[in-house]
C-alpha atoms as a PDB file:
ATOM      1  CA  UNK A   1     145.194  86.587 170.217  1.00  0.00           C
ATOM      2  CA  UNK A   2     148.245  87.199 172.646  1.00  0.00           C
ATOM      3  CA  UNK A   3     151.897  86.928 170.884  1.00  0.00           C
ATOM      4  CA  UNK A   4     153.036  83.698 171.954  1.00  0.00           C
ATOM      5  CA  UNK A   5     150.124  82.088 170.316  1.00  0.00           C
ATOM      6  CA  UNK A   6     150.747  84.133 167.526  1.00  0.00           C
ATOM      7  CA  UNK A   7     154.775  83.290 167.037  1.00  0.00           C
ATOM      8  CA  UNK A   8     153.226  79.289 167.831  1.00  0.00           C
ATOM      9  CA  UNK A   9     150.786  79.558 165.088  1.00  0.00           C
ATOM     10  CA  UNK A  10     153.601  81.016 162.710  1.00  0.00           C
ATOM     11  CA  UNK A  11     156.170  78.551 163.699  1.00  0.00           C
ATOM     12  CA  UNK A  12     153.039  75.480 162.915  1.00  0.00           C
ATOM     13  CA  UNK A  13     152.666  77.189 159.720  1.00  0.00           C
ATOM     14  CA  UNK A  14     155.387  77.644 158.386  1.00  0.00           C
ATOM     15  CA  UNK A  15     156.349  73.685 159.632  1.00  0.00           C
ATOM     16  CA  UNK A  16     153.473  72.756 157.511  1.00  0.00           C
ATOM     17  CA  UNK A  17     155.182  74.588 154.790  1.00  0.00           C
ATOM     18  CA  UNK A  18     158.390  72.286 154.843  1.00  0.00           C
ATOM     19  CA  UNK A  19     156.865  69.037 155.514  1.00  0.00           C
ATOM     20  CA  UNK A  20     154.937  70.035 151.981  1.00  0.00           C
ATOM     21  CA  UNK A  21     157.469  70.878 150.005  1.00  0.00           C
ATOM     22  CA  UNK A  22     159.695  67.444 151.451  1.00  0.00           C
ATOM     23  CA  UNK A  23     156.379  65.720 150.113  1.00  0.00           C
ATOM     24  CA  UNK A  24     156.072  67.224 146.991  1.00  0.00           C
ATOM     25  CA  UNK A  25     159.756  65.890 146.338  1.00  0.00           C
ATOM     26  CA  UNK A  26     157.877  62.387 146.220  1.00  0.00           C
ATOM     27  CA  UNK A  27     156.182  63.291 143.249  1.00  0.00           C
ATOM     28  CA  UNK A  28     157.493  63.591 139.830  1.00  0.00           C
ATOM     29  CA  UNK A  29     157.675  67.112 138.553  1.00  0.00           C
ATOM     30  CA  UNK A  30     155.564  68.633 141.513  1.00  0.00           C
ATOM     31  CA  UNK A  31     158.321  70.800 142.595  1.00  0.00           C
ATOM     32  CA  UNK A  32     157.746  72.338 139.159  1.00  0.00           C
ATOM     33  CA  UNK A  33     154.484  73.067 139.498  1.00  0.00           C
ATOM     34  CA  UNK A  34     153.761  76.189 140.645  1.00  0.00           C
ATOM     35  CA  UNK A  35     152.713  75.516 144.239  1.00  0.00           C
ATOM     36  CA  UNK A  36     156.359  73.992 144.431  1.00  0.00           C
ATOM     37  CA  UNK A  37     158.477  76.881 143.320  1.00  0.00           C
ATOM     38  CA  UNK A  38     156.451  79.106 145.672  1.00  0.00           C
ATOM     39  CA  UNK A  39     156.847  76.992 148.572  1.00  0.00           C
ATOM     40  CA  UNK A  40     161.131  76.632 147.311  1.00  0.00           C
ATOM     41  CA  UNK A  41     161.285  79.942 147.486  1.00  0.00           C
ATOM     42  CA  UNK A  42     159.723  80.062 150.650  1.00  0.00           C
ATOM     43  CA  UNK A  43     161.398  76.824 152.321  1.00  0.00           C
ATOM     44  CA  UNK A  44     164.558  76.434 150.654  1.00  0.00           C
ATOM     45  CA  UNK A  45     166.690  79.207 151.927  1.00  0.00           C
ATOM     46  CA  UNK A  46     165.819  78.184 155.398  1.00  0.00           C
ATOM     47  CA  UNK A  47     166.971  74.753 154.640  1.00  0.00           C
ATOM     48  CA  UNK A  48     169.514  75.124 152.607  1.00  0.00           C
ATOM     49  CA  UNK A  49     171.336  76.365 156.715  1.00  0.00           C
ATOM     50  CA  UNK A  50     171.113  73.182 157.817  1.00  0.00           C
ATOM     51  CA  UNK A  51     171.410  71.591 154.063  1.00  0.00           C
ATOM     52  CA  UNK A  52     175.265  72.624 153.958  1.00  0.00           C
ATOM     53  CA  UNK A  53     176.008  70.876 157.594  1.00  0.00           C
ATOM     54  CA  UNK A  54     173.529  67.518 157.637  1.00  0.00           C
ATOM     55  CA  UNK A  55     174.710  65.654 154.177  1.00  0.00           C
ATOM     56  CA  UNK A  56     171.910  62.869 153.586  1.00  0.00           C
ATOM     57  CA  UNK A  57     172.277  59.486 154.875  1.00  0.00           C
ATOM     58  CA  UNK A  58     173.191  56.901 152.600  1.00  0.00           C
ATOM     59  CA  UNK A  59     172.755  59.421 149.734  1.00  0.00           C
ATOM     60  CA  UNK A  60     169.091  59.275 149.403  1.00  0.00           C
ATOM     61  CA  UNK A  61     167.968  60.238 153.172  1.00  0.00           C
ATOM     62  CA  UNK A  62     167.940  64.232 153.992  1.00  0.00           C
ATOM     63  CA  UNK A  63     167.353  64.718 157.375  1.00  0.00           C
ATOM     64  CA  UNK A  64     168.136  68.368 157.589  1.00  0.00           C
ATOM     65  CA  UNK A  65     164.327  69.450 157.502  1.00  0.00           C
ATOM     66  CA  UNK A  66     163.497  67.015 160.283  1.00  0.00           C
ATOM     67  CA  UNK A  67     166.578  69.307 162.125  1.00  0.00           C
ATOM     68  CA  UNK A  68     164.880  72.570 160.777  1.00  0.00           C
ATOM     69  CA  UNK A  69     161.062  71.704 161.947  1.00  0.00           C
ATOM     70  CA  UNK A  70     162.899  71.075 165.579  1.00  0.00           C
ATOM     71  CA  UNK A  71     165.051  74.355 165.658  1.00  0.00           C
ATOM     72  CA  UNK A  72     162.516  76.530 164.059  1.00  0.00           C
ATOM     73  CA  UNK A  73     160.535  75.140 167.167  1.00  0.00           C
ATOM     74  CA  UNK A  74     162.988  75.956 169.193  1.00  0.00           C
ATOM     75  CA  UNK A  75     163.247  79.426 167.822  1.00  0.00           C
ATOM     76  CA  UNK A  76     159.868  80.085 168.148  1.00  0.00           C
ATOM     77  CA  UNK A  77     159.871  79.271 172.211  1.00  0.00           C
ATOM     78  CA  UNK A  78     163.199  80.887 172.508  1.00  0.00           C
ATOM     79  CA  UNK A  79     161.082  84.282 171.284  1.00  0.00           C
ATOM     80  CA  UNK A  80     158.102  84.175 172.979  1.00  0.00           C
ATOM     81  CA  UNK A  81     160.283  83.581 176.578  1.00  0.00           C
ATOM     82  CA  UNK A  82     162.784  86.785 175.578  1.00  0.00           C
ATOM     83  CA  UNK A  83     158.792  88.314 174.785  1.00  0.00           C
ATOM     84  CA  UNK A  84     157.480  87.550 178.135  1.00  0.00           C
ATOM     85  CA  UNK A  85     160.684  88.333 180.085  1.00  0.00           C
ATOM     86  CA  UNK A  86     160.667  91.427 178.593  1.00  0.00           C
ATOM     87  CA  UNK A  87     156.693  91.950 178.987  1.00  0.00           C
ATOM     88  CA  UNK A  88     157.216  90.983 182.254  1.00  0.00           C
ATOM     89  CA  UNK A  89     159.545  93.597 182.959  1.00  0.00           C
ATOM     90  CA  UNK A  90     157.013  96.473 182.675  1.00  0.00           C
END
C-alpha cells in the first residue's frame, strides 16, 4: 500500500464518518446513542471550523459538513503532492 492511497483511504474514511453522524441527526435520540457520541467526538471538532463561519441556511440547512467533506479532500491531495514532491526529491 503506497502513502497516497493510504492518506485517500483515510480521507474516504473519515468522510464516511461525517456523512454518519449528519445522518444520525435525522433520527431522534441517535446522537445519544453511543455510536453517536463516539462519532461527535470524533467529527465535531473538525466541524465545529467551518461551523463558526457557514451559519445554516434558512435556520434548518447546515452546509458546513458538505464544505468539510470538500476541504478535507482537498487536504488530503494537498499532502500526498507535498509527499511526492518531496519523495521525488531523493
Amino acid at each position: 500500500m503506497t502513502v497516497s492511497s493510504l492518506i485517500m483511504n483515510l480521507q474516504s474514511i473519515y468522510s464516511f464518518m461525517i456523512i454518519g453522524y449528519v445522518l444520525l441527526s435525522w433520527l431522534p435520540n441517535a446522537r445519544e446513542s453511543f455510536i453517536g457520541v463516539w462519532l461527535g467526538k470524533l467529527v465535531e471538532p473538525y466541524l465545529g471550523i467551518f461551523r463558526r463561519f457557514i451559519p445554516p441556511i434558512g435556520g434548518m440547512l447546515d452546509l458546513s459538513p458538505i464544505i468539510a467533506i470538500f476541504a478535507l479532500r482537498f487536504i488530503a491531495f494537498g499532502v500526498i503532492a507535498v509527499l511526492e514532491f518531496i519523495l521525488n526529491m531523493f
